[in-house]
Protein backbone atom coordinates (compact mmCIF):
# COMPACT_ATOMS: atom_id res chain seq x y z
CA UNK A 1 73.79 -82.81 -111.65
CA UNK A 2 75.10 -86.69 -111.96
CA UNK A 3 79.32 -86.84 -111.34
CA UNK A 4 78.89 -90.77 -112.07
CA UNK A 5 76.24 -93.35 -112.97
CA UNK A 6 76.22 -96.81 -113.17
CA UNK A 7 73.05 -97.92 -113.98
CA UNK A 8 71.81 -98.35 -110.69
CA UNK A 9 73.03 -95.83 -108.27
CA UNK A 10 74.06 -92.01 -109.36
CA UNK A 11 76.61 -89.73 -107.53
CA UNK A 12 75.53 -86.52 -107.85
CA UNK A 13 76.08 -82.60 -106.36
CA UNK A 14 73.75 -80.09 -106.12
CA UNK A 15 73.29 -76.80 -108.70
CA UNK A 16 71.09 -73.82 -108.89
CA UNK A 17 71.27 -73.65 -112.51
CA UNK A 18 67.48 -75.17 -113.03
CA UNK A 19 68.36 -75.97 -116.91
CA UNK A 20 71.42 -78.43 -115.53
CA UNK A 21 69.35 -80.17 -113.36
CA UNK A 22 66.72 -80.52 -115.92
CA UNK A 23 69.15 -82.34 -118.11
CA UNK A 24 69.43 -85.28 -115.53
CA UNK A 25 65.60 -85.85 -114.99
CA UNK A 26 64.16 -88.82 -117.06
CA UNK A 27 61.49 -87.28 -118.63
CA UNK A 28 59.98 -83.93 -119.77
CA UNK A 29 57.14 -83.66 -117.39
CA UNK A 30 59.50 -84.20 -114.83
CA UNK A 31 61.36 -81.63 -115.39
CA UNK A 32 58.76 -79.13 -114.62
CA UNK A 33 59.43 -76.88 -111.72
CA UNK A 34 57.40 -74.09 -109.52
CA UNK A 35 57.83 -71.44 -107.26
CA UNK A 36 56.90 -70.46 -104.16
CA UNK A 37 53.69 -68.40 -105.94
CA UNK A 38 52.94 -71.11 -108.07
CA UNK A 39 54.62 -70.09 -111.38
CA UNK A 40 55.37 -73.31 -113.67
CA UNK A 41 59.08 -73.31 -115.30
CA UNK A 42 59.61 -75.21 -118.12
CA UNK A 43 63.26 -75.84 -118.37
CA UNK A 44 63.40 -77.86 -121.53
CA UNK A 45 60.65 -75.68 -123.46
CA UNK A 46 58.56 -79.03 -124.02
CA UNK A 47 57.18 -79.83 -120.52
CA UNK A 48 54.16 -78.72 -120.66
CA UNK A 49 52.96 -79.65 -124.40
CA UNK A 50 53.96 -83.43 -123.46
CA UNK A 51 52.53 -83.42 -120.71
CA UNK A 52 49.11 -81.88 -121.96
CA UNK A 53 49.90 -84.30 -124.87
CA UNK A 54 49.85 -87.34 -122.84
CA UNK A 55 53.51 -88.14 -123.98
CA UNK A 56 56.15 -89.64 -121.72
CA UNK A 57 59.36 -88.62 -123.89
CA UNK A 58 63.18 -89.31 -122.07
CA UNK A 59 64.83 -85.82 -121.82
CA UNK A 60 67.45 -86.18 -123.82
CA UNK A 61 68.77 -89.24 -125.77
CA UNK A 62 66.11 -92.38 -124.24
CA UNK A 63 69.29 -94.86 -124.64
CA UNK A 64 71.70 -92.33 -122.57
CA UNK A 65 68.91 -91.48 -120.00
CA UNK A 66 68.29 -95.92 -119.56
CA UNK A 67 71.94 -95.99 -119.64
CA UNK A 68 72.07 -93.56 -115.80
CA UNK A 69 69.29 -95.59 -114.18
CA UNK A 70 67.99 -98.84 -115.62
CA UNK A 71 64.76 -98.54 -113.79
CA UNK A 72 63.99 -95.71 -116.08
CA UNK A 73 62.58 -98.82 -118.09
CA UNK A 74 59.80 -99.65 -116.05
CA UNK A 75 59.36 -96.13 -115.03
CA UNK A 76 58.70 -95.38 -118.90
CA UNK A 77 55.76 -98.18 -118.99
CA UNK A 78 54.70 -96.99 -115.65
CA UNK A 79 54.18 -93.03 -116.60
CA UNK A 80 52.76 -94.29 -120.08
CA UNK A 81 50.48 -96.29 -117.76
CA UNK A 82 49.19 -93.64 -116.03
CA UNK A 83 49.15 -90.07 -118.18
CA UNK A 84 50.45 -91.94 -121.41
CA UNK A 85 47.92 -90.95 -124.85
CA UNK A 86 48.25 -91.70 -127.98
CA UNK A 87 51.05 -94.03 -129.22
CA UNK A 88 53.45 -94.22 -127.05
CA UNK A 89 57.31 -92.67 -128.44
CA UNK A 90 58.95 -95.36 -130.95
CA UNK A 91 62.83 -94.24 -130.14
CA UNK A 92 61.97 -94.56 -126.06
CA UNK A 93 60.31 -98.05 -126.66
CA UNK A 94 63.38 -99.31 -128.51
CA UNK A 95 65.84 -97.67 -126.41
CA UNK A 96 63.63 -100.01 -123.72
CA UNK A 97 63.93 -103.16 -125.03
CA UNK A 98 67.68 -102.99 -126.66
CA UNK A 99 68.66 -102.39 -122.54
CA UNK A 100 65.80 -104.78 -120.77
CA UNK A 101 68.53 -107.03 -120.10
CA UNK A 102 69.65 -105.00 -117.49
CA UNK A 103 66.54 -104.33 -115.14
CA UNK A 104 67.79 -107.84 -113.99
CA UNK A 105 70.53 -106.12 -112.14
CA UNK A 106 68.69 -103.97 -110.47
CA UNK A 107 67.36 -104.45 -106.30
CA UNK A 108 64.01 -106.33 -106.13
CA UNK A 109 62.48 -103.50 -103.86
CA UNK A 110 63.23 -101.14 -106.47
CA UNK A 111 62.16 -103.59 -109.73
CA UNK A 112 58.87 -104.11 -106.86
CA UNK A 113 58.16 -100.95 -106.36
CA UNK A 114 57.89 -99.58 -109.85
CA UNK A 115 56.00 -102.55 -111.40
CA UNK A 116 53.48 -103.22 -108.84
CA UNK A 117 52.12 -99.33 -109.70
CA UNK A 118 52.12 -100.75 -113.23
CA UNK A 119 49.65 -103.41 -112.11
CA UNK A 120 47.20 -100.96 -110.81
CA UNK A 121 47.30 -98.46 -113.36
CA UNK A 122 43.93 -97.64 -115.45
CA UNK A 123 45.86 -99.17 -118.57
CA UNK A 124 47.79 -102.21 -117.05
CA UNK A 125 46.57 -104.29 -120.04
CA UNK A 126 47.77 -102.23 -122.94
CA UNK A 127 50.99 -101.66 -121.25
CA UNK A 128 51.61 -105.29 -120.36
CA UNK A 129 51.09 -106.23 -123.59
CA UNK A 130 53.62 -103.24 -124.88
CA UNK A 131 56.40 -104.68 -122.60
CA UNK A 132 55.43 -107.99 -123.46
CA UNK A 133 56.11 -107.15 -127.17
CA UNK A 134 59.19 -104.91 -126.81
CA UNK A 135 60.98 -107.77 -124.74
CA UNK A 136 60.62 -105.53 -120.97
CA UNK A 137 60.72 -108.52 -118.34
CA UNK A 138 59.27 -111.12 -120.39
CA UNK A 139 60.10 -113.47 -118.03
CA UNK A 140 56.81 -111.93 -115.76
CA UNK A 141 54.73 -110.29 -118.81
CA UNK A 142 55.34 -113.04 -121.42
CA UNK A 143 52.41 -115.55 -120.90
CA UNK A 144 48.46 -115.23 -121.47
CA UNK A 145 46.86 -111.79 -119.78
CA UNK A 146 43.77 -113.14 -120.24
CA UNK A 147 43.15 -114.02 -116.72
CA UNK A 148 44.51 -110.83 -115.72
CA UNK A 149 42.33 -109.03 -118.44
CA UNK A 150 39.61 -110.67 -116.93
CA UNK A 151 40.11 -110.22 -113.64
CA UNK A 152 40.83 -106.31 -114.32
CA UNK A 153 37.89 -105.78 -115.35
CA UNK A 154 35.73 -107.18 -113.07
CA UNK A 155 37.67 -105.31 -110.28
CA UNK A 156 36.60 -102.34 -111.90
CA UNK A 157 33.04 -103.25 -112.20
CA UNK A 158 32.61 -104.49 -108.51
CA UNK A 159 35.04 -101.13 -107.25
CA UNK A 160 37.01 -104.11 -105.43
CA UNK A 161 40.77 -103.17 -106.98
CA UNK A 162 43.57 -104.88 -105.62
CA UNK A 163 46.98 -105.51 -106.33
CA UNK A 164 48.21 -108.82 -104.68
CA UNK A 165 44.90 -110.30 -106.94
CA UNK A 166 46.59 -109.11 -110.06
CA UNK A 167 49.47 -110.69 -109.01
CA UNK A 168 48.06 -113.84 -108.69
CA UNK A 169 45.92 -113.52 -112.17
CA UNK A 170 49.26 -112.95 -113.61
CA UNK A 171 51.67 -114.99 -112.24
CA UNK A 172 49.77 -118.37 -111.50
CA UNK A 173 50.99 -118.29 -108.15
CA UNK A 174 54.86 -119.02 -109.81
CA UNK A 175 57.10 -119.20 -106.67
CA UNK A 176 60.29 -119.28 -108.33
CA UNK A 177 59.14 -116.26 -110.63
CA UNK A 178 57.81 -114.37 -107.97
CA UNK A 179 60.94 -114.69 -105.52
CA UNK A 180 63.23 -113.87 -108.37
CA UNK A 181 61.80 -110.38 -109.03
CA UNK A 182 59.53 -109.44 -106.64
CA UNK A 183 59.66 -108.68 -102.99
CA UNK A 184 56.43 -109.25 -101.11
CA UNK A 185 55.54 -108.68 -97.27
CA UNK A 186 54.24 -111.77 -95.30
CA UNK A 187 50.89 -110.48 -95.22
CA UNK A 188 51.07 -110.61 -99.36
CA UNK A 189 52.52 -114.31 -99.41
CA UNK A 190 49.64 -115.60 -96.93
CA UNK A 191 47.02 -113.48 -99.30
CA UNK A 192 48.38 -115.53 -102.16
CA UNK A 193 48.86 -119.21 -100.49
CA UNK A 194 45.29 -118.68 -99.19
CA UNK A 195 43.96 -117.84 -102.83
CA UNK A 196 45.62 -121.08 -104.27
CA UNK A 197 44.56 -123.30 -101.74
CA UNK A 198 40.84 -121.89 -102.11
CA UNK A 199 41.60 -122.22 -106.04
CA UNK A 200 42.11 -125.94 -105.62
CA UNK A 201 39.64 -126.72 -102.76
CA UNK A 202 36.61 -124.25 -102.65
CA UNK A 203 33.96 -124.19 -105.35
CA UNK A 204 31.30 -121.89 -106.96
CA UNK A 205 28.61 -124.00 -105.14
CA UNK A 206 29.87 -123.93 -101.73
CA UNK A 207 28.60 -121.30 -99.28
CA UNK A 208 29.21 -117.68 -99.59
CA UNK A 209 29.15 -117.10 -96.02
CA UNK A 210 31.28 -119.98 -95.13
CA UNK A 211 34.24 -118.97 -97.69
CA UNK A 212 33.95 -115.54 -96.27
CA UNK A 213 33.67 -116.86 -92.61
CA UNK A 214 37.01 -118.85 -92.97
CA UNK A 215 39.13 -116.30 -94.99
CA UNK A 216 37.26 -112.86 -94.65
CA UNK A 217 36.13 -110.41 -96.86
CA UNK A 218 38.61 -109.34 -98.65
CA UNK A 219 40.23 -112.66 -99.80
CA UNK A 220 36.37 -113.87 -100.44
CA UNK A 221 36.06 -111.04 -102.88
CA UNK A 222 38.92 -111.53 -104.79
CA UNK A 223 38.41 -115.28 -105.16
CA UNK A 224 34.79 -114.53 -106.13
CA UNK A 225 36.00 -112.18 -109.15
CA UNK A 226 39.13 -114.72 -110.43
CA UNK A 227 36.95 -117.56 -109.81
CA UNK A 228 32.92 -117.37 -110.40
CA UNK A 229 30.63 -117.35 -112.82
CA UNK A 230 29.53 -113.94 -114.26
CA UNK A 231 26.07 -115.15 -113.29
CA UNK A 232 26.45 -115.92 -109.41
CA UNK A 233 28.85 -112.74 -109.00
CA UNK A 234 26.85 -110.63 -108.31
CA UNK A 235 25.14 -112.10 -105.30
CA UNK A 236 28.29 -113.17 -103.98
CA UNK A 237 29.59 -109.71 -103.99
CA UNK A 238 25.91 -108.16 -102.29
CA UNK A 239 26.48 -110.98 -99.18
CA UNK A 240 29.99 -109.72 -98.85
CA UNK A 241 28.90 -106.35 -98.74
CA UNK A 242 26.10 -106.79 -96.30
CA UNK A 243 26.62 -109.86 -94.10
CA UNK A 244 27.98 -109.09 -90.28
CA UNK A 245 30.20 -112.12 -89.82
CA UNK A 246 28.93 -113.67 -86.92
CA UNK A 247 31.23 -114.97 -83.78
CA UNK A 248 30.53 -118.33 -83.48
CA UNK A 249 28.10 -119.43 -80.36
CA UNK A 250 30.36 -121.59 -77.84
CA UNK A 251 33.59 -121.72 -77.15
CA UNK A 252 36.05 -123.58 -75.21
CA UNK A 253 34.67 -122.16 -71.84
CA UNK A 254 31.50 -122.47 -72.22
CA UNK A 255 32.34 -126.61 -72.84
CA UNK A 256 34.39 -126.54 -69.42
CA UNK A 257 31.59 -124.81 -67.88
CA UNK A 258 29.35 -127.93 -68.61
CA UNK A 259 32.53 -130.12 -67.22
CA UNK A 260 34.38 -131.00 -70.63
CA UNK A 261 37.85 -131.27 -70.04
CA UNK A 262 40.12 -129.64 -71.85
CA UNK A 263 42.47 -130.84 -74.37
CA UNK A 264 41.94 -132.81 -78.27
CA UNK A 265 38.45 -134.07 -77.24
CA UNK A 266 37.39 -130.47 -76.40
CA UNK A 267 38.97 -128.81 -79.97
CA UNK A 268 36.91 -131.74 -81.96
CA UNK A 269 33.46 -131.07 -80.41
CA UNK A 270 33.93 -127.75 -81.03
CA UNK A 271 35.26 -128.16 -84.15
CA UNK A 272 31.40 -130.28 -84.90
CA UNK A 273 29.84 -128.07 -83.38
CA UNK A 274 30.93 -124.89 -85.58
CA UNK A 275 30.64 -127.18 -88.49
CA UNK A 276 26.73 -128.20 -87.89
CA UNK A 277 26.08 -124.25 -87.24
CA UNK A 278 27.71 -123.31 -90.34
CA UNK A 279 25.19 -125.80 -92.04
CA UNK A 280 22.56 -124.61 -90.23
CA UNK A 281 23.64 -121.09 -92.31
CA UNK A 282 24.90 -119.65 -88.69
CA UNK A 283 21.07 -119.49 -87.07
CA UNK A 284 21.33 -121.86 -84.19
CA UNK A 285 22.58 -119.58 -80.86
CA UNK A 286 24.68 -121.18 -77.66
CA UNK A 287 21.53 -122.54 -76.35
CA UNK A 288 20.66 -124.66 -79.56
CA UNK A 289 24.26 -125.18 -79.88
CA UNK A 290 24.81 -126.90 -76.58
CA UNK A 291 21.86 -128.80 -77.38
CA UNK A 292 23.02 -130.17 -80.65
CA UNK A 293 26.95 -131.09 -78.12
CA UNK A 294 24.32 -133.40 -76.25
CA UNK A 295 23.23 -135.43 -79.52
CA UNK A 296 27.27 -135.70 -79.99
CA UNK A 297 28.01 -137.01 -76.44
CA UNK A 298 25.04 -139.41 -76.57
């Protein structure tokens, strides 16, 4: 059972009596309980039926419940997400947006954690769009989904899901927007710097196997379903699937080997070289290689 709440953090001290510590859970399927034989207890009598229901109701009073943990926000949008049919309850989505004002003061890694499971739920569309009109961080939901929409589905038709793509379809890339309520690893912030720059530099026309040569598979795929046509998709998506990434021919050793020394002359005849055998759609092996470095030295 809670002693004190703030909003963000809850002291609390432990019970046996299964109907008290009902009382503090957020909502009615969470408040289901089992046994060591696998009985099901339904503490407030309504577990169950909303949870066969596909209704995420607060236990309780939704505004008192928000008031205990503000996350309980996003957690509401984020259960409806997931098990959520029907319309979701009118009393927990008002109780929502009268106290959205407050997620702001919650930890990133906690506002992170919660909304990134939104973004890869089966409904992340029709939720969006709920918080978007109920006021829940409008700041990040308040724009066009289209993109997003867009990109959703085609995730879903190519089995290639991922989150850090949402993010992008969603945000635009934002900085500022993302730093203020998001916390991302480093791997994430590279994934998202490499997408823009590929946004603004690659095109539709260029080479499959080059984009996925340079960046790899998975950031190939992802730019292939924010970025291409429906109509060259799906080709794109079979030469990511099946193409072994080759190693390219020669390397540095094989150019001091032939008596190139080492240094800025050496990294820009290789740098030619790997260029003419990506043109050459990665065919030519070390021996044609080397023979095409001759042509460059003259």
């Amino acid at each position: 059972r809670d002693v004190s709440t703030d909003g963000r953090h809850a002291t609390v001290v432990f019970t046996k009596d299964w109907q008290e510590d009902a009382a503090r859970r957020d909502f009615t399927m969470n408040t289901l309980l089992a046994d060591i034989e696998g009985h099901i207890y339904d503490p407030t009598g309504r577990g169950i039926e909303d949870l066969q229901a596909g209704k995420v109701i607060f236990v309780g009073e939704p505004e008192q419940r928000i008031r205990e943990d503000y996350l309980r926000i996003l957690r509401f949008f984020r259960f409806y997400a997931s098990y959520g049919e029907g319309a979701p309850d009118l009393p927990a989505l008002e109780a929502c947006q009268k106290l959205s004002g407050h997620i702001k003061s919650l930890s990133k890694e906690r506002i992170t954690q919660e909304f990134f499971k939104i973004l890869m739920a089966g409904k992340v569309i029709e939720v969006l769009e709920l918080m978007k009109q109920y006021n829940v961080l409008e700041d990040v939901v308040g724009g066009d989904l289209s993109d997003l929409q867009r990109l959703v589905l085609r995730q879903k038709e190519y089995n290639q899901v991922d989150l850090d793509a949402r993010l992008f379809a969603l945000l635009h890339r934002k900085e500022n927007l993302i730093s203020s309520f998001f916390v991302l690893s480093n791997q994430q912030k590279k994934f998202l710097n490499q997408l823009d720059t590929l946004k603004t530099e690659w095109s539709s026309g260029s080479s499959v196997k080059e984009l996925i040569y340079r960046y790899g598979k998975d950031l190939s795929v992802q730019y292939i379903l924010l970025f291409y046509p429906a109509e060259k998709t799906s080709e794109a998506i079979r030469i990511i699937n099946t193409w072994e990434v080759p190693k390219a021919p020669v390397n540095g050793a094989d150019l001091l080997e032939i008596g190139i020394d080492s240094g800025k002359g050496m990294g820009k005849l290789l740098s030619e070289i790997e260029k003419w055998w990506i043109e050459k759609d990665f065919i030519p092996d070390k021996a044609e290689c080397l023979k095409y470095l001759k042509t460059l030295l003259g």
